[in-house]
Protein backbone atom coordinates (compact mmCIF):
# COMPACT_ATOMS: atom_id res chain seq x y z
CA UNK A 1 48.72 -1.51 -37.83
CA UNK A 2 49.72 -4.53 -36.26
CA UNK A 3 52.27 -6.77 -37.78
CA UNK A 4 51.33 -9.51 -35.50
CA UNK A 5 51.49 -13.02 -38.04
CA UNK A 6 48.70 -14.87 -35.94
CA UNK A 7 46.49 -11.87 -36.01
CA UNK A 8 43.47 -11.82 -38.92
CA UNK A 9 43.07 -10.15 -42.12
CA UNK A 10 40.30 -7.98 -40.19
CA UNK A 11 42.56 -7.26 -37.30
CA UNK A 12 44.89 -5.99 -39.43
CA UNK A 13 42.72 -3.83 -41.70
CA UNK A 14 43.19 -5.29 -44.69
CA UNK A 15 40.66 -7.87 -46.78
CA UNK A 16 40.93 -11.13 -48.86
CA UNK A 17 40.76 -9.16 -52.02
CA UNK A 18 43.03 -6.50 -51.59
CA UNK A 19 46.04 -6.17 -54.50
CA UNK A 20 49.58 -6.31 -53.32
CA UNK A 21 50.99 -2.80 -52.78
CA UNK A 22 54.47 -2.30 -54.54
CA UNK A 23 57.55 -1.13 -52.71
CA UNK A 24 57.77 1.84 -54.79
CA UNK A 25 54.61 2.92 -54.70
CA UNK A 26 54.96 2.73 -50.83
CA UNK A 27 56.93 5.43 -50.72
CA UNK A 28 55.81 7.64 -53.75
CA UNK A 29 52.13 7.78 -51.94
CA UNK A 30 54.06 9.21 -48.96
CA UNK A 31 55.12 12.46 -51.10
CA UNK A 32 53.67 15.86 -52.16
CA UNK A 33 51.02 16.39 -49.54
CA UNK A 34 50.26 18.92 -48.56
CA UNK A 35 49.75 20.00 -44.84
CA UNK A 36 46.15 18.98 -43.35
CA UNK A 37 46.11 20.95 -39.82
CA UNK A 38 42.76 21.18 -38.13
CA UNK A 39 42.01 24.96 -38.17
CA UNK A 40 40.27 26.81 -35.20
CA UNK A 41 39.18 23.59 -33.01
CA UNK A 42 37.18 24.65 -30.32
CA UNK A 43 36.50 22.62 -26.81
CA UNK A 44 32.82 21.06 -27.07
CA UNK A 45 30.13 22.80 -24.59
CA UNK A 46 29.86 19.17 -23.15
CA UNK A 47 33.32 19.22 -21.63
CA UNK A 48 32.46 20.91 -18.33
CA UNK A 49 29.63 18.11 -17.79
CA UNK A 50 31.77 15.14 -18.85
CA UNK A 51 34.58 16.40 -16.19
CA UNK A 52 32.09 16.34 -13.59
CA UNK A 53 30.78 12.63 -14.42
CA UNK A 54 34.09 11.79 -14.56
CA UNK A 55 34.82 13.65 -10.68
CA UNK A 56 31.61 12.20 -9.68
CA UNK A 57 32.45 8.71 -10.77
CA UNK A 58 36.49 8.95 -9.36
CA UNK A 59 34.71 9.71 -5.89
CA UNK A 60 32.74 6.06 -5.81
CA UNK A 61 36.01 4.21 -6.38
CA UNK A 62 38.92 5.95 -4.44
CA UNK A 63 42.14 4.19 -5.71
CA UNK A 64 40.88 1.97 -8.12
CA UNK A 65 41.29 2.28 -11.63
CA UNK A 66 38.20 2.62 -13.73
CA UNK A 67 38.12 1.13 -17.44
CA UNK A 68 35.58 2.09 -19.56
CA UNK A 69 35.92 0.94 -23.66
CA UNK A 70 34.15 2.49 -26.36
CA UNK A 71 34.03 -0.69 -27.73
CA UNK A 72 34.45 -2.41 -31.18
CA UNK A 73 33.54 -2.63 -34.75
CA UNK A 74 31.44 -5.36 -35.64
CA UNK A 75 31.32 -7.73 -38.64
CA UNK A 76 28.24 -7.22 -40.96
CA UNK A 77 29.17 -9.75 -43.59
CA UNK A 78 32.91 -10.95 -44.30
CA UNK A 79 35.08 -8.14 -44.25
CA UNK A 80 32.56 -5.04 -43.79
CA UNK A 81 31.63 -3.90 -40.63
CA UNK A 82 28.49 -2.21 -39.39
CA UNK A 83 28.60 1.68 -39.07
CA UNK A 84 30.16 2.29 -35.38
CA UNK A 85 28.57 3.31 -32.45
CA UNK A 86 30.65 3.30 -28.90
CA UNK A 87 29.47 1.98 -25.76
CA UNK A 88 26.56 4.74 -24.17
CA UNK A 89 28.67 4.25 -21.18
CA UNK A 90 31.81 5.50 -23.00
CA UNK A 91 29.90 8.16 -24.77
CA UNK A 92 28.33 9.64 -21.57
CA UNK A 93 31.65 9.85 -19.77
CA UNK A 94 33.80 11.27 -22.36
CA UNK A 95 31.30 13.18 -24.53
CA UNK A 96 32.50 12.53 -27.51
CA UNK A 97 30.41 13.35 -30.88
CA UNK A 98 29.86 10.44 -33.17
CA UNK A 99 31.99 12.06 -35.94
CA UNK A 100 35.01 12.23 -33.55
CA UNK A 101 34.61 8.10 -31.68
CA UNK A 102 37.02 5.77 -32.80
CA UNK A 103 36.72 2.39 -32.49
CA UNK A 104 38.81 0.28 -29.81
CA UNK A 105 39.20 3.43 -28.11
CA UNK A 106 39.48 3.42 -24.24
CA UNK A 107 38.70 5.67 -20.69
CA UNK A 108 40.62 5.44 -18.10
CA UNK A 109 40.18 6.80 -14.51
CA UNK A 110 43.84 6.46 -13.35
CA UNK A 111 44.21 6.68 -9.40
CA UNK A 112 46.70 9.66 -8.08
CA UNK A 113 47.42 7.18 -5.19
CA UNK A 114 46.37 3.68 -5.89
CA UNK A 115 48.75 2.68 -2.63
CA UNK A 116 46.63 5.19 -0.33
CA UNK A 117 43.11 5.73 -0.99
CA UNK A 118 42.59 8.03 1.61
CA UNK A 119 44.16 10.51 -0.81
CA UNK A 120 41.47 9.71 -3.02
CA UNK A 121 41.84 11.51 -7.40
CA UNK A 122 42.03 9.85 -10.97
CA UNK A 123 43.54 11.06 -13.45
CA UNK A 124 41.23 10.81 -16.44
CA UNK A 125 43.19 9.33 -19.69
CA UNK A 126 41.53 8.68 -23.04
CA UNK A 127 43.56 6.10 -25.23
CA UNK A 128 43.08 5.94 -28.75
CA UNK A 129 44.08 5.39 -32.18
CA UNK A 130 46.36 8.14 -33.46
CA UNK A 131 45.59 9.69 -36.72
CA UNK A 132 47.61 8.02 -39.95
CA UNK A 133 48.80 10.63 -41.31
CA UNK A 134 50.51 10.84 -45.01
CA UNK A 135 53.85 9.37 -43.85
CA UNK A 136 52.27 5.77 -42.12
CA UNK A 137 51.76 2.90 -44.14
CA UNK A 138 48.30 2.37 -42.29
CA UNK A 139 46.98 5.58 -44.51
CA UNK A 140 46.34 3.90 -47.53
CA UNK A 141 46.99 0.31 -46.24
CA UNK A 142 44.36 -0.14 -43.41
CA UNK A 143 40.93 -0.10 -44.22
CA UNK A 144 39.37 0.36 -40.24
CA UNK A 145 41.77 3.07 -39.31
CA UNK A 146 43.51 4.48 -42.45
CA UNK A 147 42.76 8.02 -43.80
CA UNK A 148 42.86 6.97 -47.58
CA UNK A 149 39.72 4.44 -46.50
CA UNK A 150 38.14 6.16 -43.96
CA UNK A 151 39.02 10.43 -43.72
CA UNK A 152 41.14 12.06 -41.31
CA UNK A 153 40.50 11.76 -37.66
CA UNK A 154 42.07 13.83 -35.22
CA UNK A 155 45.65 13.63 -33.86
CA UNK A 156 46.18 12.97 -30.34
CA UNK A 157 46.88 16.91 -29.80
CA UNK A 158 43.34 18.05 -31.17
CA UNK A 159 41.79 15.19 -29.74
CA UNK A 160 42.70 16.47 -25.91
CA UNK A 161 42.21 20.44 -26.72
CA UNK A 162 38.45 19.34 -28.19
CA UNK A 163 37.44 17.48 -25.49
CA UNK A 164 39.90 18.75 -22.39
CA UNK A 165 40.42 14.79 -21.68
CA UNK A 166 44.74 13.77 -21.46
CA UNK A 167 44.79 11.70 -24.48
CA UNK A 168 47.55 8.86 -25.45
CA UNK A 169 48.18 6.21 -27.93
CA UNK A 170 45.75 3.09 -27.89
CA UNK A 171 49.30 1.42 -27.87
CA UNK A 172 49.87 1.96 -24.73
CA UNK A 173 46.82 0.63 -22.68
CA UNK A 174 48.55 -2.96 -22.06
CA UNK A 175 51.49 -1.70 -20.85
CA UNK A 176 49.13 0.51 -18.51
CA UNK A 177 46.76 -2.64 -17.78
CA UNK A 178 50.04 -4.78 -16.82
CA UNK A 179 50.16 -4.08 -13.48
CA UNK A 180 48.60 -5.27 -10.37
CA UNK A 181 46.24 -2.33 -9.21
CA UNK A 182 42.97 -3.27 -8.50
CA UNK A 183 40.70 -2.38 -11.31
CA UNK A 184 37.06 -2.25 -12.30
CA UNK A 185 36.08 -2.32 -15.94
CA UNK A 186 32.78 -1.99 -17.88
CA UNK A 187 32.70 -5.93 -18.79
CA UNK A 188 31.24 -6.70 -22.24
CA UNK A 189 32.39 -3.85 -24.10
CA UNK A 190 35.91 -4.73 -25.61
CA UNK A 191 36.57 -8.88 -25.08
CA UNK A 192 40.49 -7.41 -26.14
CA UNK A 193 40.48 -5.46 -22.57
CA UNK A 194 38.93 -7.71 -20.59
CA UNK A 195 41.41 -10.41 -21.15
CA UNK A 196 44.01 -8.24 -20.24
CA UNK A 197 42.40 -7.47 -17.23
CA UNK A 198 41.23 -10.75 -16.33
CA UNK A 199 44.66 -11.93 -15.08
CA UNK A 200 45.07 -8.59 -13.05
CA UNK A 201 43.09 -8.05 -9.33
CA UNK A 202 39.56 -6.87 -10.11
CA UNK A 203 36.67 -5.68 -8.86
CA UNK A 204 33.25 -7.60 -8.65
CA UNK A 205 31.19 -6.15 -12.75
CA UNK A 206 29.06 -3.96 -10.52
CA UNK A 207 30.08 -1.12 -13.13
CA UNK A 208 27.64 -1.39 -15.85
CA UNK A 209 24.77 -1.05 -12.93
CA UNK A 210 26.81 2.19 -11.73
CA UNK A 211 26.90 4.10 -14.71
CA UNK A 212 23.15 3.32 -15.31
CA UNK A 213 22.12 4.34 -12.30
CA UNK A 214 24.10 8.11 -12.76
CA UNK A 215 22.48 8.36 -15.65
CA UNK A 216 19.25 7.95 -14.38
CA UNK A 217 18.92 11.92 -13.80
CA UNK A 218 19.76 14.27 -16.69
CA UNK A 219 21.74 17.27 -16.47
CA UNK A 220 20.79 20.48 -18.42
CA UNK A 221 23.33 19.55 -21.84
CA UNK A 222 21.83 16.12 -21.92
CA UNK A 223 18.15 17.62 -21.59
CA UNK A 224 19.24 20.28 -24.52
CA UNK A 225 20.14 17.52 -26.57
CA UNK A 226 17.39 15.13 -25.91
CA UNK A 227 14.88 18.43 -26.78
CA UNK A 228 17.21 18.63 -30.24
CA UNK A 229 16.60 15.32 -31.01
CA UNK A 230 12.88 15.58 -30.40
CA UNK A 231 12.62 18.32 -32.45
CA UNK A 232 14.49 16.91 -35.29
CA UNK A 233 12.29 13.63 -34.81
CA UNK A 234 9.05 15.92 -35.16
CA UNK A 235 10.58 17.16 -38.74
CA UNK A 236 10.73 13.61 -39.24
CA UNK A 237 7.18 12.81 -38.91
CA UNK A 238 6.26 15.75 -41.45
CA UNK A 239 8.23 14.01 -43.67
CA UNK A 240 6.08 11.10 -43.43
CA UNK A 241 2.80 12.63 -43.79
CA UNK A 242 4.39 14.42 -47.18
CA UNK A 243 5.45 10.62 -47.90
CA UNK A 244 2.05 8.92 -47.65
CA UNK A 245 0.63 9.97 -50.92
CA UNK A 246 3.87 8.20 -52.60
CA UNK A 247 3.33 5.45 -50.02
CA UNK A 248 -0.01 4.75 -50.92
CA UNK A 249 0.74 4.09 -54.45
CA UNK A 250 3.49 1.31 -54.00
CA UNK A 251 3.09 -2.05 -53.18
CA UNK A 252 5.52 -1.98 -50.06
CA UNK A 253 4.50 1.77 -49.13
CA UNK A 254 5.66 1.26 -45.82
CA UNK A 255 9.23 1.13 -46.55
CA UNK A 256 8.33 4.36 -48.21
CA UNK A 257 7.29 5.88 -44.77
CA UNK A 258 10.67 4.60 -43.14
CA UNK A 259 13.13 5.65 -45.71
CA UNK A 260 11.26 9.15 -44.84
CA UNK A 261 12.08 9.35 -41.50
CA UNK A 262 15.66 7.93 -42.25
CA UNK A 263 16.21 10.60 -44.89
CA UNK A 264 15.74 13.16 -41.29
CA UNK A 265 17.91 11.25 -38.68
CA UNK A 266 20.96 11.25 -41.56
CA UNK A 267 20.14 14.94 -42.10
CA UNK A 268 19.99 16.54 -38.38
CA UNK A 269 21.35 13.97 -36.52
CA UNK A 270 23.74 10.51 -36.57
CA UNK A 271 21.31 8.40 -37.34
CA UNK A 272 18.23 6.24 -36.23
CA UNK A 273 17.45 6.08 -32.74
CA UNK A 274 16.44 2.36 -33.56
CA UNK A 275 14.86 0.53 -36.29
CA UNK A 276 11.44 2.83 -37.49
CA UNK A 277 8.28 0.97 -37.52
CA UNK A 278 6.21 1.89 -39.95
CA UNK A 279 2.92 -0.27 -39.37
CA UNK A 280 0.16 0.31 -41.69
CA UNK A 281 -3.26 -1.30 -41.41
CA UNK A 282 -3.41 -4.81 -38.71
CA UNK A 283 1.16 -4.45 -38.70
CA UNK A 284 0.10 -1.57 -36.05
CA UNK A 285 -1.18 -4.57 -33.88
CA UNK A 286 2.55 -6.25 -34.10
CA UNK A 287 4.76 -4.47 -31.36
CA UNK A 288 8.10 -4.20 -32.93
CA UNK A 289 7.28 -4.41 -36.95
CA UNK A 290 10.07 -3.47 -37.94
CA UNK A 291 10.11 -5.66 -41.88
CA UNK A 292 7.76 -2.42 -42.83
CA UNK A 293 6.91 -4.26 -46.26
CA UNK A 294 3.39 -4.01 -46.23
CA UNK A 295 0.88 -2.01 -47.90
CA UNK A 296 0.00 1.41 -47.13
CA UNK A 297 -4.39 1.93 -47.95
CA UNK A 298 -6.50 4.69 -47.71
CA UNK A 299 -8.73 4.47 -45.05
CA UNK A 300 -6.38 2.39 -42.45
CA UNK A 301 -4.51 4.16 -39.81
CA UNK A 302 -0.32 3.72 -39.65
CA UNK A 303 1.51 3.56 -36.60
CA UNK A 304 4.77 5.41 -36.48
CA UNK A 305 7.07 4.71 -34.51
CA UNK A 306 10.83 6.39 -34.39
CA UNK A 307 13.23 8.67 -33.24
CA UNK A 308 16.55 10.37 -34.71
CA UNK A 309 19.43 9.72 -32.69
CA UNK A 310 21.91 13.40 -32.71
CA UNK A 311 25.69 13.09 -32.62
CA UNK A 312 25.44 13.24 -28.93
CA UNK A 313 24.04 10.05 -29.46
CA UNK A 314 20.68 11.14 -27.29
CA UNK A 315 17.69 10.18 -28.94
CA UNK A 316 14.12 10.88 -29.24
CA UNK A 317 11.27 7.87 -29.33
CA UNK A 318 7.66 8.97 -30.41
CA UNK A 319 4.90 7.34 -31.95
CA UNK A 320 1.95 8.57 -33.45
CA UNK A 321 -0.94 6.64 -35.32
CA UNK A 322 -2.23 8.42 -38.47
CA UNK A 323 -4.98 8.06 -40.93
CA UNK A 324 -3.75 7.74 -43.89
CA UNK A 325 -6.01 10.08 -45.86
CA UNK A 326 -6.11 12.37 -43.06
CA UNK A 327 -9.57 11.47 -41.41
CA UNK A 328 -10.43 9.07 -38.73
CA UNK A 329 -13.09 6.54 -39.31
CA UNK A 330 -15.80 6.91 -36.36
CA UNK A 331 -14.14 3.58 -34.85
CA UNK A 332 -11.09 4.42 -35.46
CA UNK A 333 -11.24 7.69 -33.32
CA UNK A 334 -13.66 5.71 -30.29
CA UNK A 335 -10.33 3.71 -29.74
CA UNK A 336 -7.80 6.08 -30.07
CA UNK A 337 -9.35 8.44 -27.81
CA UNK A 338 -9.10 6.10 -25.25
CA UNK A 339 -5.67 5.36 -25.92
CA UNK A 340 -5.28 9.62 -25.85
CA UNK A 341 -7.11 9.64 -22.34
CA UNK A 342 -5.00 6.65 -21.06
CA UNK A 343 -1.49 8.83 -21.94
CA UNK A 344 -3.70 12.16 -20.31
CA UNK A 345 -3.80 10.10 -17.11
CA UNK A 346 -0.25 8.66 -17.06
CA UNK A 347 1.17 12.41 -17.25
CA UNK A 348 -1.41 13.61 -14.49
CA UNK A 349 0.43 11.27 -12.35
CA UNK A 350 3.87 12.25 -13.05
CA UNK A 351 5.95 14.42 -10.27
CA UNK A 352 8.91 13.88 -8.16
CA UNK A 353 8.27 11.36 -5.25
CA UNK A 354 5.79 9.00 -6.98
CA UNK A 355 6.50 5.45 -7.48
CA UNK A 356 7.32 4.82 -11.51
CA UNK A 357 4.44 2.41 -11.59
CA UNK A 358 1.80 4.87 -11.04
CA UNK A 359 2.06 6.15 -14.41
CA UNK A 360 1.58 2.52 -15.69
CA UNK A 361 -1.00 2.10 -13.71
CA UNK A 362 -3.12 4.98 -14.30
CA UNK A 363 -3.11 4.47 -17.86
CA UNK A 364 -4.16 0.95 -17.18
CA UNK A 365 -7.23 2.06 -15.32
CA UNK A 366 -8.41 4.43 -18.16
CA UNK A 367 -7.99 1.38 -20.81
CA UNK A 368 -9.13 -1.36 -18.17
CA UNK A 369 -12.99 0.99 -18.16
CA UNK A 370 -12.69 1.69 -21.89
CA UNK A 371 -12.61 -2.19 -22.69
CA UNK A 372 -15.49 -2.69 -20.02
CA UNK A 373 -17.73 -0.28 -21.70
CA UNK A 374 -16.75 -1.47 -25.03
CA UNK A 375 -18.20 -5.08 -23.40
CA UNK A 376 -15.08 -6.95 -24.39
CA UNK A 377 -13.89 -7.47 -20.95
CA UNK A 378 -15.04 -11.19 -19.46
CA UNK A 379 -15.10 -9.16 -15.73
CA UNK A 380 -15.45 -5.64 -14.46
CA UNK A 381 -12.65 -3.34 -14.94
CA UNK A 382 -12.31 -3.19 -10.86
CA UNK A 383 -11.58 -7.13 -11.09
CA UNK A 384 -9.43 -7.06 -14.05
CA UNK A 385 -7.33 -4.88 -12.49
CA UNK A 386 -5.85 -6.71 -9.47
CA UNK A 387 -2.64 -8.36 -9.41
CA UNK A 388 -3.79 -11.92 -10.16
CA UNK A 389 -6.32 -11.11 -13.29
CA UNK A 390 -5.02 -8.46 -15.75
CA UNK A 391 -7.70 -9.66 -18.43
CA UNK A 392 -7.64 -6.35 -20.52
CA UNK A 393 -3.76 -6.69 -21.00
CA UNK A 394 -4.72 -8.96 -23.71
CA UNK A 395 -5.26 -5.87 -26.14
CA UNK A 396 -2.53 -3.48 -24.08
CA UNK A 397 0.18 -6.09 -23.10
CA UNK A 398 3.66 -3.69 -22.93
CA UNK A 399 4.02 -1.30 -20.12
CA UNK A 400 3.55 2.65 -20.55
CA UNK A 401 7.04 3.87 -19.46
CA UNK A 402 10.83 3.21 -19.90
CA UNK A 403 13.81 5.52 -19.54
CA UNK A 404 15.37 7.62 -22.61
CA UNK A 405 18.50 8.78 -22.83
CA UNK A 406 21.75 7.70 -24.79
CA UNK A 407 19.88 4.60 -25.28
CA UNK A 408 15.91 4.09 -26.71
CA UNK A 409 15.58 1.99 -23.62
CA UNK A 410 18.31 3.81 -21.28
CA UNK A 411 19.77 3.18 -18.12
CA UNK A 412 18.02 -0.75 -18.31
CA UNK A 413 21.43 -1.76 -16.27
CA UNK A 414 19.79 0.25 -12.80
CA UNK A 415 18.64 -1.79 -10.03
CA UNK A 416 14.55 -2.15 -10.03
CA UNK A 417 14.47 -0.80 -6.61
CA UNK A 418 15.86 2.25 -8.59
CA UNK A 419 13.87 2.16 -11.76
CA UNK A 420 10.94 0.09 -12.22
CA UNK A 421 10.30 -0.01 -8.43
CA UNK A 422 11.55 2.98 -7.87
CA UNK A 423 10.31 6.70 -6.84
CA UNK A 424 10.20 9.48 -10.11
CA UNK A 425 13.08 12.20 -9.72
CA UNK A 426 13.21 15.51 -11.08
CA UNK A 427 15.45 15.34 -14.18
CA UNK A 428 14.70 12.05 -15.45
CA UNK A 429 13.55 11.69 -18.97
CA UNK A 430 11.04 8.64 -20.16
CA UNK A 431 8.22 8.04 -22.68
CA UNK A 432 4.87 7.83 -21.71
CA UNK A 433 3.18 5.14 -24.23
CA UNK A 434 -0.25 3.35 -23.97
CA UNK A 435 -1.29 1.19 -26.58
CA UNK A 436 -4.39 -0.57 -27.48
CA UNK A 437 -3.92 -3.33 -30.66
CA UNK A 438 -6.97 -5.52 -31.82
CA UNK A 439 -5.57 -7.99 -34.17
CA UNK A 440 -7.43 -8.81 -36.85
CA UNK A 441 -8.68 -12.21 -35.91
CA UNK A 442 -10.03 -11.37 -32.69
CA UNK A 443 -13.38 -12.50 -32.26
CA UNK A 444 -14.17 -11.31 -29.19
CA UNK A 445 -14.03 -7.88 -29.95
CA UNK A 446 -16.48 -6.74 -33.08
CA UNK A 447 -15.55 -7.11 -36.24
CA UNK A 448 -15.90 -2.79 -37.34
CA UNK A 449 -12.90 -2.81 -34.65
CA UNK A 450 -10.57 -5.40 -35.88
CA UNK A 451 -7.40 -5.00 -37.21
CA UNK A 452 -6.94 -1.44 -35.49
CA UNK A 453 -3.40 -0.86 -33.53
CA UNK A 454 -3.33 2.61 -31.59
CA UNK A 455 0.02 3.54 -29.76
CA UNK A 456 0.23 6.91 -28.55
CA UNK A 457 3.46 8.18 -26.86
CA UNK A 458 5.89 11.14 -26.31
CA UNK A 459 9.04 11.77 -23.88
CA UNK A 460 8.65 13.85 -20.77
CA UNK A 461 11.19 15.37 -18.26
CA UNK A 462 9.87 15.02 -14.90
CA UNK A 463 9.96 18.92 -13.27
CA UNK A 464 9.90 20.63 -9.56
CA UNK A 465 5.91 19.84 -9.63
CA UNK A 466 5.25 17.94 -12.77
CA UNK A 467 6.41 17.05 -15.95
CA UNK A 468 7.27 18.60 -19.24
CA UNK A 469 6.08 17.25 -22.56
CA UNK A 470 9.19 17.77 -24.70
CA UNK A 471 7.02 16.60 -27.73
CA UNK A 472 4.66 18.89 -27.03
CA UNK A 473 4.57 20.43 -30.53
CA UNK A 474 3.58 17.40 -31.74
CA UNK A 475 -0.26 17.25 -32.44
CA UNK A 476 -1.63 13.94 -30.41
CA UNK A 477 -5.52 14.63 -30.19
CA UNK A 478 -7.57 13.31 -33.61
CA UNK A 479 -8.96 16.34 -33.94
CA UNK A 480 -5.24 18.60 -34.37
CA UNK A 481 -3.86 15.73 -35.93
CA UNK A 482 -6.42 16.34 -39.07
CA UNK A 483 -5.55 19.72 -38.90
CA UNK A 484 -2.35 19.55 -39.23
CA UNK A 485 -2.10 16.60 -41.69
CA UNK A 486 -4.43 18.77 -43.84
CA UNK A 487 -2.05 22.06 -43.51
CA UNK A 488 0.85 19.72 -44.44
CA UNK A 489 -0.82 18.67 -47.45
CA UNK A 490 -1.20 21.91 -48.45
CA UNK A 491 2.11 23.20 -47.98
């Protein structure tokens, strides 16, 4: 803990309304402990993949030094912080669990021969905050790092045989950081590092775009997680459908429907992926309803929208829109079946080589028809469609597709010639989500249809010739969904 006089109350761990600790009992709560080794600690299965993003990464920037912090804990009111999370970037390159990240922690590609990049190698070094053990004052003293508040963490020692990473005291990075060798550091993460860096020769912050753009393709323990986390976030949406009965009979059943899903994410994984939305009724028309305080009715459908996020930190991001008593109206099924044929036709057009927009753009042509027929549309579907008219985005304005990862929306760092503009890959991993929202007081469509929001969507991994729907198992045609909402109501 530092003893540094100019340095906060929060820097320091401690709070406003902490009580003066007695000299005495300083060194009574030091006594009769007994020993606390970590028993049988075995290296994670993520180890061989983190060393070769980590060899991968060394080869871009021969002699440089590479900084990467996990990052911070943040303020939530006064003196409580938010539960942490580390930098994707960090977590991706070290693969550390969530249980075992500490805050202000930091990786560091070291260069072998910083004077001679020719001979290119890094040394990969992961600085962090040792465990306070029994005989520190920071184990009962300092609420962000000491034992007594927080629970043992590992020592340096298990830290390095769990994750085969050198690991040293977070004490150490400035006098590492001090010198003059040119260095590139993921900007944003830690303010603390880069001040000390910003004195020292560095790089242009091309770093963040980098590591998004590696991440872009999955490798086979990031696709076994992400299918974990689907699974676990298809648990989840049981939940809800057991939860709508007690949801219906509230006056903010939504919030019923959330704390559901939450209940899941906190059981299999780390947490949420992101905030749920829960939107029963005309909410399923507001994108990102997230306040989920609204009435849940018989006879409306709710739009579900959520993933669990695993210790990996991967995370799933699904929607479905439900009936709430298990049967859709016939309007309600007219429009979501053309929301189900829109996602049919963006996964038709999913395979290595393609530009990303296709997908986007063959949903748009199923929905762009749909809205013609339906007579809604002030031109043709053909006309509506080019460049300069878009008129049937009014009632489908988000795009279909975004990456998934480490982050809901991963990898949103990468270059658009490499993303959005880019060609699909095999190995990448992104939802495919068409939506179709008529808000309530929308007169030009009629009135039977107002008020209904339909957003269908699931996360693929593109394959050799295709793609594979890792939420496969859960039911997106009207027809299995009444099934299986029935069989769950059952059960």
């Amino acid at each position: 803990m530092s003893n540094n006089s100019g340095a906060s109350l929060s820097d320091q761990g401690k709070a406003s309304h902490d009580v003066p600790v007695a000299n005495g009992m300083t060194e009574f709560i030091k006594q009769g402990w007994a020993p606390s080794l970590l028993t049988n600690i075995k290296r994670e299965a993520v180890v061989p993949f983190a060393h070769a993003r980590q060899a991968k990464l060394s080869a871009l920037y021969p002699g440089i030094r590479v900084v990467i912090p996990a990052g911070r804990l943040k303020v939530r009111s006064n003196d409580t912080d938010y539960r942490f999370r580390a930098h994707s970037a960090f977590s991706w390159i070290t693969g550390i669990l969530s249980d075992d990240l500490v805050p202000d922690s930091v990786f560091v590609l070291e260069p072998d021969n910083p004077n001679n990049p020719d001979k290119d190698g890094h040394k990969a070094i992961l600085f962090v905050h040792p465990r306070s053990d029994r005989q520190s004052d920071g184990f009962f003293t300092d609420r962000r790092h000491g034992e007594f508040w927080i629970g043992r963490r590992m020592t340096l020692e298990e830290t390095e045989t769990k994750y085969g990473i050198t690991t040293r005291d977070i004490a150490d990075i400035s006098h590492v950081l001090a010198d003059s060798i040119e260095t590139i550091v993921l900007s944003g993460a830690d303010q603390k590092i880069d001040k000390q860096i910003e004195k020292r020769k560095k790089r242009e912050k091309k770093l963040a775009t980098t590591l998004d753009e590696m991440r872009l393709i999955k490798d086979s323990y990031e696709i076994s997680e992400m299918q974990k986390a689907v699974d676990a976030t298809s648990r989840g949406f049981v939940d809800c459908v057991r939860a709508l009965p007690a949801a219906t009979s509230v006056a903010r059943g939504e919030r019923i429907i959330e704390s559901a899903f939450f209940g899941r994410a906190r059981l299999e994984g780390n947490d949420l992926g992101y905030d749920t939305i829960a939107a029963s009724g005309s909410h399923a028309c507001i994108l990102h309803w997230i306040r989920n305080d609204g009435a849940v009715r018989n006879g409306d459908l709710i739009l579900i929208d959520a993933g669990v996020e695993m210790d990996s930190y991967y995370t799933a991001d699904i929607t479905r829109t439900l009936p709430v008593n298990g049967k859709f109206t016939a309007e309600q099924r007219k429009l979501y079946m053309l929301v189900y044929e829109a996602q049919r036709a963006g996964f038709a057009a999913i395979r290595p080589g393609v530009p990303f927009a296709a997908i986007h753009q063959a949903a748009q042509e199923v929905l762009a028809k749909g809205l013609e027929e339906l007579g809604v549309l002030p031109v043709s579907a053909e006309e509506s469609l080019k460049p300069d008219a878009g008129f049937h985005r009014r009632w489908t304005v988000h795009g279909t597709c975004h990456m998934l990862g480490l982050d809901v929306h991963d990898c949103a760092k990468a270059r658009e010639e490499n993303y959005r503009e880019g060609l699909i890959a095999e190995g990448m991993i992104f939802t495919v989500e068409p939506g179709l929202y008529i808000h309530e007081d929308d007169e030009l469509f009629p009135v039977e249809y107002r008020g209904i929001g339909i957003r269908i969507e699931d996360d693929i991994l593109v394959t050799k010739n295709g793609c594979q729907v890792l939420s496969r198992s859960l039911p997106s045609h009207p027809d299995e969904i009444e099934v299986w909402m029935s069989n769950i109501s059952r059960s």
